[in-house]
PDB file of N, CA and C in Angstrom:
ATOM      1  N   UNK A   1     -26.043-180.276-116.548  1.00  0.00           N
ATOM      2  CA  UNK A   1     -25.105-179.230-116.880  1.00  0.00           C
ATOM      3  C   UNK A   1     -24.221-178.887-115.682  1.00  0.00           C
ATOM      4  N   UNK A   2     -24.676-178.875-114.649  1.00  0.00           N
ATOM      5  CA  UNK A   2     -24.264-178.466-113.657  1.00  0.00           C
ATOM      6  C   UNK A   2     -22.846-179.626-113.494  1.00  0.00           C
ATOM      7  N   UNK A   3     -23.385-181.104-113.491  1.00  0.00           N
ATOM      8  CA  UNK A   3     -22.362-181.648-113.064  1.00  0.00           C
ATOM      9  C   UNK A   3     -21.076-181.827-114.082  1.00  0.00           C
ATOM     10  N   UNK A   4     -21.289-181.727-115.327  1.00  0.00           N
ATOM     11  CA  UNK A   4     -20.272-180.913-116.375  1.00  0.00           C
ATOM     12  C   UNK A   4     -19.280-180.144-115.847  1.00  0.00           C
ATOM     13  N   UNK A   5     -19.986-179.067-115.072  1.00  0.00           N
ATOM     14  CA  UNK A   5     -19.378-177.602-114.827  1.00  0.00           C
ATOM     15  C   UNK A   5     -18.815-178.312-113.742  1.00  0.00           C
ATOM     16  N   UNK A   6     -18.822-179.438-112.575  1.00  0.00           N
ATOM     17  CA  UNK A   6     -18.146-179.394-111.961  1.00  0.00           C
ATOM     18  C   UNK A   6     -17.091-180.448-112.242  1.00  0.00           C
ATOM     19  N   UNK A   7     -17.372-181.280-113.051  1.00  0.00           N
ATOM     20  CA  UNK A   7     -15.911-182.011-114.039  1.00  0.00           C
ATOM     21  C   UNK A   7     -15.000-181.110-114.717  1.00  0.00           C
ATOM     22  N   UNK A   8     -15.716-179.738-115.166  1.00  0.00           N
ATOM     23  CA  UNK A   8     -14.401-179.411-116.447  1.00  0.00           C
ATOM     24  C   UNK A   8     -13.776-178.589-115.349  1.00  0.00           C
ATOM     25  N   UNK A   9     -14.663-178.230-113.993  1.00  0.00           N
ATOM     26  CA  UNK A   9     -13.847-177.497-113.334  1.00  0.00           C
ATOM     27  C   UNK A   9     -12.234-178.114-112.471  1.00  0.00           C
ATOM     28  N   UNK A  10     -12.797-179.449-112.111  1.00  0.00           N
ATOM     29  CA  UNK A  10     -11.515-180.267-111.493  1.00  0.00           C
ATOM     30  C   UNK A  10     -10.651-180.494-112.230  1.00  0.00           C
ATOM     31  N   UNK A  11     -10.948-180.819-113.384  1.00  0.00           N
ATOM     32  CA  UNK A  11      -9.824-180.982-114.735  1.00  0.00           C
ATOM     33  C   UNK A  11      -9.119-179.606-114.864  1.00  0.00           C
ATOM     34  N   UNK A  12      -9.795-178.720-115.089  1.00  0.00           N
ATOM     35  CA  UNK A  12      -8.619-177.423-115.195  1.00  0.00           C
ATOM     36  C   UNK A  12      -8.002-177.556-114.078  1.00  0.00           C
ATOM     37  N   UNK A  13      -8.507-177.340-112.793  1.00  0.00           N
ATOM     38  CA  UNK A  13      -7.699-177.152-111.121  1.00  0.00           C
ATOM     39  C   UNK A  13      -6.772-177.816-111.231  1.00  0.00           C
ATOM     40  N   UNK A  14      -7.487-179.316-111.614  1.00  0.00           N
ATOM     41  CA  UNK A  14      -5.754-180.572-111.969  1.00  0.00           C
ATOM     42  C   UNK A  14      -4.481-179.755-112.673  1.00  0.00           C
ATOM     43  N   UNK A  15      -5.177-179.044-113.898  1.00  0.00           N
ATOM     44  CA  UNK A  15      -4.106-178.549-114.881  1.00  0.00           C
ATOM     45  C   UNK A  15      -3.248-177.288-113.925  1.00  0.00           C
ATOM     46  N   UNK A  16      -4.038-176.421-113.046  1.00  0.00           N
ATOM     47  CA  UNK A  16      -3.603-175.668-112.683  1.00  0.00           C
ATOM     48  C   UNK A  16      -3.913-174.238-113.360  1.00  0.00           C
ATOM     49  N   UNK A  17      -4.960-174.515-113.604  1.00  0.00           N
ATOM     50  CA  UNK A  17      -5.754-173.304-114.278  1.00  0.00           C
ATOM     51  C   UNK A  17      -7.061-172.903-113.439  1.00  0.00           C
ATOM     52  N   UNK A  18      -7.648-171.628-113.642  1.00  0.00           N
ATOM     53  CA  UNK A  18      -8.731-171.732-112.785  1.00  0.00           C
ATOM     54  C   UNK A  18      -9.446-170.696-114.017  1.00  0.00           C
ATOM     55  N   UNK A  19     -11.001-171.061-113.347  1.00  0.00           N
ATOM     56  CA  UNK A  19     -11.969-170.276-113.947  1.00  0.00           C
ATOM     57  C   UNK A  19     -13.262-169.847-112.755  1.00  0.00           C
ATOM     58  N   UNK A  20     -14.571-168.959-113.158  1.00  0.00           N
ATOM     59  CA  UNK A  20     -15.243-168.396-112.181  1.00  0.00           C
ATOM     60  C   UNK A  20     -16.595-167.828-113.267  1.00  0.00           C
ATOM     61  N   UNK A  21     -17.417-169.076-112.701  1.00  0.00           N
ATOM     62  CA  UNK A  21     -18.672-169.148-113.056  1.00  0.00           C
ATOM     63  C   UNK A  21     -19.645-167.327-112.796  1.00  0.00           C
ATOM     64  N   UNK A  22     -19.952-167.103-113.813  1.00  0.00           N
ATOM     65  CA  UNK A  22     -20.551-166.003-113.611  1.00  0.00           C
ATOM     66  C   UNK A  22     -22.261-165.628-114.085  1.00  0.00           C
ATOM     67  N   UNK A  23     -23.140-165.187-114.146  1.00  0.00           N
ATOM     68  CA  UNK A  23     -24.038-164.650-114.143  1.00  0.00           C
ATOM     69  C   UNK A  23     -25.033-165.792-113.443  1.00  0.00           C
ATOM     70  N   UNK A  24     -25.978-166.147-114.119  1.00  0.00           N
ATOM     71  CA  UNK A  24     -26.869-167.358-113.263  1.00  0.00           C
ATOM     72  C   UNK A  24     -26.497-168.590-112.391  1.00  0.00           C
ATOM     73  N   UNK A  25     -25.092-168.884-113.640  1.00  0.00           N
ATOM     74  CA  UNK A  25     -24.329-170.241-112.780  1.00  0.00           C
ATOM     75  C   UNK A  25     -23.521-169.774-111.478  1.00  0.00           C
ATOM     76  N   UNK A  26     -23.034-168.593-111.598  1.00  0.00           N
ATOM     77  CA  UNK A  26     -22.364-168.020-110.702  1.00  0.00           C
ATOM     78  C   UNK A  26     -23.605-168.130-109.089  1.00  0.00           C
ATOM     79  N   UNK A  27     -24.718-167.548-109.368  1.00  0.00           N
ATOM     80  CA  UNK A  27     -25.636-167.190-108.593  1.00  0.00           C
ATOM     81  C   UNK A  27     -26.231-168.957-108.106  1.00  0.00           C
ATOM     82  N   UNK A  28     -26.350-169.547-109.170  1.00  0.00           N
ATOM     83  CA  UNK A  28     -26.154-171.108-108.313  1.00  0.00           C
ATOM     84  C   UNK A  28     -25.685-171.867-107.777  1.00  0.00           C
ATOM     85  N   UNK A  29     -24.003-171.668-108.213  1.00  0.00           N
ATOM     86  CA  UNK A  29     -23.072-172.005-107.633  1.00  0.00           C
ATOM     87  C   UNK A  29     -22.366-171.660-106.160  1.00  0.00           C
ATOM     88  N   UNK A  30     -23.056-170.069-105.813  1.00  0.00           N
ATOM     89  CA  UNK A  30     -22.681-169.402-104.821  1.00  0.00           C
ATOM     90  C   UNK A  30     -24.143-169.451-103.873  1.00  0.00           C
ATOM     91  N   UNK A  31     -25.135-170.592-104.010  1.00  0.00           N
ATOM     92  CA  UNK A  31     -26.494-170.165-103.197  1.00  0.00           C
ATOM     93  C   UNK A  31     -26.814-171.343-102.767  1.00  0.00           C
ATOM     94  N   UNK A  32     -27.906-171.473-101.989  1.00  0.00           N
ATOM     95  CA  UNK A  32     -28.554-172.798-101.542  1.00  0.00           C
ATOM     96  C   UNK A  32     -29.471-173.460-102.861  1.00  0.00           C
ATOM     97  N   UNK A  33     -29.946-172.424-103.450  1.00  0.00           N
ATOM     98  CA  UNK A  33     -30.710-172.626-104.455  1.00  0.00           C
ATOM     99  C   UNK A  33     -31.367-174.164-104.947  1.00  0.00           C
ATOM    100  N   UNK A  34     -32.000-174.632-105.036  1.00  0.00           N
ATOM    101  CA  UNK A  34     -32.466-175.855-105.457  1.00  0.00           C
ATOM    102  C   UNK A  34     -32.346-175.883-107.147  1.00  0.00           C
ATOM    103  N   UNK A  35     -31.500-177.118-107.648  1.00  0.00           N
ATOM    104  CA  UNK A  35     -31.440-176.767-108.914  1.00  0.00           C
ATOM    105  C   UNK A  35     -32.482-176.865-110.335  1.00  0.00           C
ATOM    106  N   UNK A  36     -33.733-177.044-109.486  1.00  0.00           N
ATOM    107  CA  UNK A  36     -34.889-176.855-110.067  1.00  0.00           C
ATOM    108  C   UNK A  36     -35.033-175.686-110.068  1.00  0.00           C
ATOM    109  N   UNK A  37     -34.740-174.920-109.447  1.00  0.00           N
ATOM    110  CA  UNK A  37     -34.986-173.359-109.179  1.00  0.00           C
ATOM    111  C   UNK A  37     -34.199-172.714-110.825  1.00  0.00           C
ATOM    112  N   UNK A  38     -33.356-173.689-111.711  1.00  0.00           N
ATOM    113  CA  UNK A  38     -32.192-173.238-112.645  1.00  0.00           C
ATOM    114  C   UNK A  38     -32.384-173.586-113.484  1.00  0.00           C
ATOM    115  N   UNK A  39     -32.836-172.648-114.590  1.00  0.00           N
ATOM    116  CA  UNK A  39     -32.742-173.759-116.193  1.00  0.00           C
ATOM    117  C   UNK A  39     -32.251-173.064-116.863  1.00  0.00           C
ATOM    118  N   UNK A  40     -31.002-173.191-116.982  1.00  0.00           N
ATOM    119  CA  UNK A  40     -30.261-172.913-117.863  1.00  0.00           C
ATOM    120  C   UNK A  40     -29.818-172.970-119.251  1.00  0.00           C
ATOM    121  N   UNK A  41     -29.556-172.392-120.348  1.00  0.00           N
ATOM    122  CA  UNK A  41     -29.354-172.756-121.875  1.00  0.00           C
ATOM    123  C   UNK A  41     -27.834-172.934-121.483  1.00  0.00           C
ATOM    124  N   UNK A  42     -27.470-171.886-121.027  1.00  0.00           N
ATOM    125  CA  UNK A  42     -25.878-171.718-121.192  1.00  0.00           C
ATOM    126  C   UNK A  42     -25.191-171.551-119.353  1.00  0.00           C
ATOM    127  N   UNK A  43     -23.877-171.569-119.774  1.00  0.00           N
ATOM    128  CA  UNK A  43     -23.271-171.205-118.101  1.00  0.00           C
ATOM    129  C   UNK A  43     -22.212-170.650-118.653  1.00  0.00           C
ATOM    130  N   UNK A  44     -21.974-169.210-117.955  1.00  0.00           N
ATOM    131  CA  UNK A  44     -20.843-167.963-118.785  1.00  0.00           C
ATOM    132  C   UNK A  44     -19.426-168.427-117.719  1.00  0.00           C
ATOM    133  N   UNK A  45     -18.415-168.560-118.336  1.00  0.00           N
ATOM    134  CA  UNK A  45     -17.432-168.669-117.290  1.00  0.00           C
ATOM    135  C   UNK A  45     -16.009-167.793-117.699  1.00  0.00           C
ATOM    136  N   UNK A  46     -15.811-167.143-116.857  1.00  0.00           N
ATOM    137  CA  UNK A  46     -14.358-166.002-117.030  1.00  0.00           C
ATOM    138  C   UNK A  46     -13.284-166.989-116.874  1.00  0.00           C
ATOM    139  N   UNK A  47     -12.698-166.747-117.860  1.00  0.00           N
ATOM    140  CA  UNK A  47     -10.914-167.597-118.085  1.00  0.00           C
ATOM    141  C   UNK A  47     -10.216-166.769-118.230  1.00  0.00           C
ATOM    142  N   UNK A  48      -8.793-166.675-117.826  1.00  0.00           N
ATOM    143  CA  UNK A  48      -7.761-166.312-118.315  1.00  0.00           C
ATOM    144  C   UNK A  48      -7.035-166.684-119.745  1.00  0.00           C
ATOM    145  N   UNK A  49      -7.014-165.560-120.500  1.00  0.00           N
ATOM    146  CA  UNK A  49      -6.694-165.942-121.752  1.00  0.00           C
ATOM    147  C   UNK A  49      -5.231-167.118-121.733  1.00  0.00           C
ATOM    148  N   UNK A  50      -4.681-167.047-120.925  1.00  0.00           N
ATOM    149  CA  UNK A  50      -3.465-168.032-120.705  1.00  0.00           C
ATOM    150  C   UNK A  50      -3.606-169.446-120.394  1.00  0.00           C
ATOM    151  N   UNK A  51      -5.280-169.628-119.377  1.00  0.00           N
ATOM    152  CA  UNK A  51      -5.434-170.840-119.346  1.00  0.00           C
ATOM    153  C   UNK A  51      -6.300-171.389-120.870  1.00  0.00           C
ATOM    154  N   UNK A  52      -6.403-170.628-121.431  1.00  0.00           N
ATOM    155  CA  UNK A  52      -7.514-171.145-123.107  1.00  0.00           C
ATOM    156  C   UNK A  52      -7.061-173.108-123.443  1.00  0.00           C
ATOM    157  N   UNK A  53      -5.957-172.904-123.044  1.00  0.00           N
ATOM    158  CA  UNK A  53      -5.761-174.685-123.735  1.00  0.00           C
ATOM    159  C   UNK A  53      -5.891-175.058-122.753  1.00  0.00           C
ATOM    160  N   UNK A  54      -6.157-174.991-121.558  1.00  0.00           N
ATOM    161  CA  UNK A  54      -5.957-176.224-120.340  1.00  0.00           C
ATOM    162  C   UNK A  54      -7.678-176.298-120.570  1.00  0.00           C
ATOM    163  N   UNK A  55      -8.435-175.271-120.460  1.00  0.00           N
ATOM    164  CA  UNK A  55      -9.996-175.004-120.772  1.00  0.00           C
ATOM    165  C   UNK A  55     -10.477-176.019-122.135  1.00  0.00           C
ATOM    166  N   UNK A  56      -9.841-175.359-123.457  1.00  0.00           N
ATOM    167  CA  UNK A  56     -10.109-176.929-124.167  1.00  0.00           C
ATOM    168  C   UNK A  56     -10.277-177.731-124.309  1.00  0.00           C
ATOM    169  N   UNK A  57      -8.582-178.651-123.354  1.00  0.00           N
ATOM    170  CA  UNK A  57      -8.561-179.711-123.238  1.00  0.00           C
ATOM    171  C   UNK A  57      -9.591-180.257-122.191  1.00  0.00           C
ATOM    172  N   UNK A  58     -10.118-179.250-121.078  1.00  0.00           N
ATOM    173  CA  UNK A  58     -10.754-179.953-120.117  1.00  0.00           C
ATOM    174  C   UNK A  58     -12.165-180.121-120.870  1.00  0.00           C
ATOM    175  N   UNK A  59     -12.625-179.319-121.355  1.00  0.00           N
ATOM    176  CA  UNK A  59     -14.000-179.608-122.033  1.00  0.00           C
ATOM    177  C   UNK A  59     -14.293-180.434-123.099  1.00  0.00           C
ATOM    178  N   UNK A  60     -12.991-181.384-123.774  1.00  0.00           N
ATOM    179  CA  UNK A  60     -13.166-182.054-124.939  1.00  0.00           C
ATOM    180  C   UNK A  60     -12.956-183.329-123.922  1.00  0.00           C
ATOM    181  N   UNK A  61     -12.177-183.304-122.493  1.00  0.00           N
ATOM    182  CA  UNK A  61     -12.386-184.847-122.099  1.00  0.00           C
ATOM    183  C   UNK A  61     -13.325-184.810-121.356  1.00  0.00           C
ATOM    184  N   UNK A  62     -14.734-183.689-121.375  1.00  0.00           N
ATOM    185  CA  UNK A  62     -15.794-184.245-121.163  1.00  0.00           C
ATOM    186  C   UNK A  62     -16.723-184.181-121.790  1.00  0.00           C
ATOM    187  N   UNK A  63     -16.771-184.366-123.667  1.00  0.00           N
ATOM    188  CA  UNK A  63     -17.277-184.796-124.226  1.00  0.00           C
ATOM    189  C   UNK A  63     -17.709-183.438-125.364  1.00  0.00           C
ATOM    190  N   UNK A  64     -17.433-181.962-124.825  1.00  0.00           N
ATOM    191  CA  UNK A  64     -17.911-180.688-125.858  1.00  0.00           C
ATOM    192  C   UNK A  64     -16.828-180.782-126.808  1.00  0.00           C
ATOM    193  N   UNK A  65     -17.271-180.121-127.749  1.00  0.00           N
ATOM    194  CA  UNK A  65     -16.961-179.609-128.543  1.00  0.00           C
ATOM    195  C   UNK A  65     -16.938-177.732-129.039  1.00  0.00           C
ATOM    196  N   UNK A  66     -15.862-177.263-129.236  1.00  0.00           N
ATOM    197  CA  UNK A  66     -16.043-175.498-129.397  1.00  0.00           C
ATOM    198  C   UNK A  66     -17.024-175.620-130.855  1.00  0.00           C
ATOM    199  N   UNK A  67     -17.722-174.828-130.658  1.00  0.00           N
ATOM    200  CA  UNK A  67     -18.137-174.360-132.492  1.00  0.00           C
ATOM    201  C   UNK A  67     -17.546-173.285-133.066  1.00  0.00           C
ATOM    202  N   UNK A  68     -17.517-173.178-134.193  1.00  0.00           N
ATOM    203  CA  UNK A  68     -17.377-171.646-134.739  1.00  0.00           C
ATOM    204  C   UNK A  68     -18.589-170.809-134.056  1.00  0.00           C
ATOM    205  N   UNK A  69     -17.850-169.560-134.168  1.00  0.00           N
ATOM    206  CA  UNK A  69     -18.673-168.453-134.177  1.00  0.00           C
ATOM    207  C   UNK A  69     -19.008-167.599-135.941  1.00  0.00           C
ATOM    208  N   UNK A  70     -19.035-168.296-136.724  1.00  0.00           N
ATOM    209  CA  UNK A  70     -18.949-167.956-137.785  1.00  0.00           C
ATOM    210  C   UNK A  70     -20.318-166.641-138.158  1.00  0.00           C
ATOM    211  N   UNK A  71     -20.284-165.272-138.787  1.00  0.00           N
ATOM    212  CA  UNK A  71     -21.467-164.452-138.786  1.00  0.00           C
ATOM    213  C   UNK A  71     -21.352-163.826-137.611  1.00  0.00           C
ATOM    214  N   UNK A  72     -20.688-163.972-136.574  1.00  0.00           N
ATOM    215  CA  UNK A  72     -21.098-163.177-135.369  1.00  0.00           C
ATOM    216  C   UNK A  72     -19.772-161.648-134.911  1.00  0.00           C
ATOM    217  N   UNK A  73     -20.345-161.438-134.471  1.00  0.00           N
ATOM    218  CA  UNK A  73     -19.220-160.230-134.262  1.00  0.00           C
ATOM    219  C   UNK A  73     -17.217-160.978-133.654  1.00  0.00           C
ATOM    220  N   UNK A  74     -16.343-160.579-133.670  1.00  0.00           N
ATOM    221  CA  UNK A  74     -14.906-161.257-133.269  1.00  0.00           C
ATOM    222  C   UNK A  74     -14.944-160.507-132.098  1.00  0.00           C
ATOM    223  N   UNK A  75     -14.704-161.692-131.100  1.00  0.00           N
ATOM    224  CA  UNK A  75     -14.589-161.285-130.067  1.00  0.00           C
ATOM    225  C   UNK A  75     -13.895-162.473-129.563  1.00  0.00           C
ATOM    226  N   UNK A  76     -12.864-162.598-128.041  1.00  0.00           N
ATOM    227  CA  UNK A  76     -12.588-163.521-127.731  1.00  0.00           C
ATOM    228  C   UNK A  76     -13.301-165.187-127.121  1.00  0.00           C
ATOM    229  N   UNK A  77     -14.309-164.379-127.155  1.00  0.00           N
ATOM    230  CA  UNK A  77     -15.618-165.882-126.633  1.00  0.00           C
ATOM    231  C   UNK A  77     -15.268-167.154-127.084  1.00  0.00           C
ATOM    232  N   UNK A  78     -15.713-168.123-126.563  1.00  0.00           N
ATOM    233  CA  UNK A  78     -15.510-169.592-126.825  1.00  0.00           C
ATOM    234  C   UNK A  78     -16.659-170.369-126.746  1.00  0.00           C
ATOM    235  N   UNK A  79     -17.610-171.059-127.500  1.00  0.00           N
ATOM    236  CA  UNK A  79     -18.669-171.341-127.031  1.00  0.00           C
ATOM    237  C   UNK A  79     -18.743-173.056-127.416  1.00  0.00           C
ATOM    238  N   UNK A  80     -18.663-173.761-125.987  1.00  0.00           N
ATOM    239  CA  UNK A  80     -18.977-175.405-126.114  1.00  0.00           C
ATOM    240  C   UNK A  80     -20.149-175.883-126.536  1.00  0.00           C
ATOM    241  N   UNK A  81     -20.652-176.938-126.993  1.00  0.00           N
ATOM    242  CA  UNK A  81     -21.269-177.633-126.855  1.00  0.00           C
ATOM    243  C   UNK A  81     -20.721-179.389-126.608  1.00  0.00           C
ATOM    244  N   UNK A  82     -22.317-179.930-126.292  1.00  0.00           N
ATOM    245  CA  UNK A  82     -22.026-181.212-125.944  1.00  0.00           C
ATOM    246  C   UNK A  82     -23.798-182.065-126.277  1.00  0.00           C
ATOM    247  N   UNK A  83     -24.212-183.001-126.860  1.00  0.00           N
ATOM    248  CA  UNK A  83     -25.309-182.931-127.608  1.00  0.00           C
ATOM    249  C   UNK A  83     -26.090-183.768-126.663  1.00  0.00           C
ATOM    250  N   UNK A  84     -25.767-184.566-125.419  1.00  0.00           N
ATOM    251  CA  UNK A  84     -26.776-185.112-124.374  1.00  0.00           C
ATOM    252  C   UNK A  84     -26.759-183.770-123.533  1.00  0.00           C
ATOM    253  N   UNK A  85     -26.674-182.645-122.986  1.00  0.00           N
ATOM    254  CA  UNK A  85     -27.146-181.929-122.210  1.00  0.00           C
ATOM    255  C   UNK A  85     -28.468-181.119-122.587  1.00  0.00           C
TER     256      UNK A  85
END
């Protein structure tokens, strides 16, 4: 997962978009941490609603897919998947 997060991250930077890993990934990303120390389900990341398509596109050329949020409350969230992680 981790090395995901650091592909979709160069792909946006390429685009000229940026984003900022936050809660656990944030805390791994910003530590010495051993990444055994990390098991993660998910990794939360703050976007700018302006970069939303450069974010897309970067996560579909590495293989996710968005799902619906169908049943869940409307909110702006975006949630990938990708089915080998």
């Amino acid at each position: 997962m981790i090395d995901a997060l650091g592909a979709i991250s160069a792909r946006l930077e390429e685009s000229g978009g940026t984003m900022a890993a936050i809660e656990g990934g944030g805390i791994l990303l910003g530590s010495k941490l051993p990444l055994r120390a990390f098991c993660p389900s998910d990794i939360d990341l703050l976007v700018s609603p302006k970069d939303w398509s450069k974010v897309d596109k970067a996560f579909q050329a590495e293989g996710f897919s968005c799902k619906d949020r169908d049943g869940r409350a409307v909110t702006q969230r975006r949630e990938y998947y990708r089915d080998n992680l």
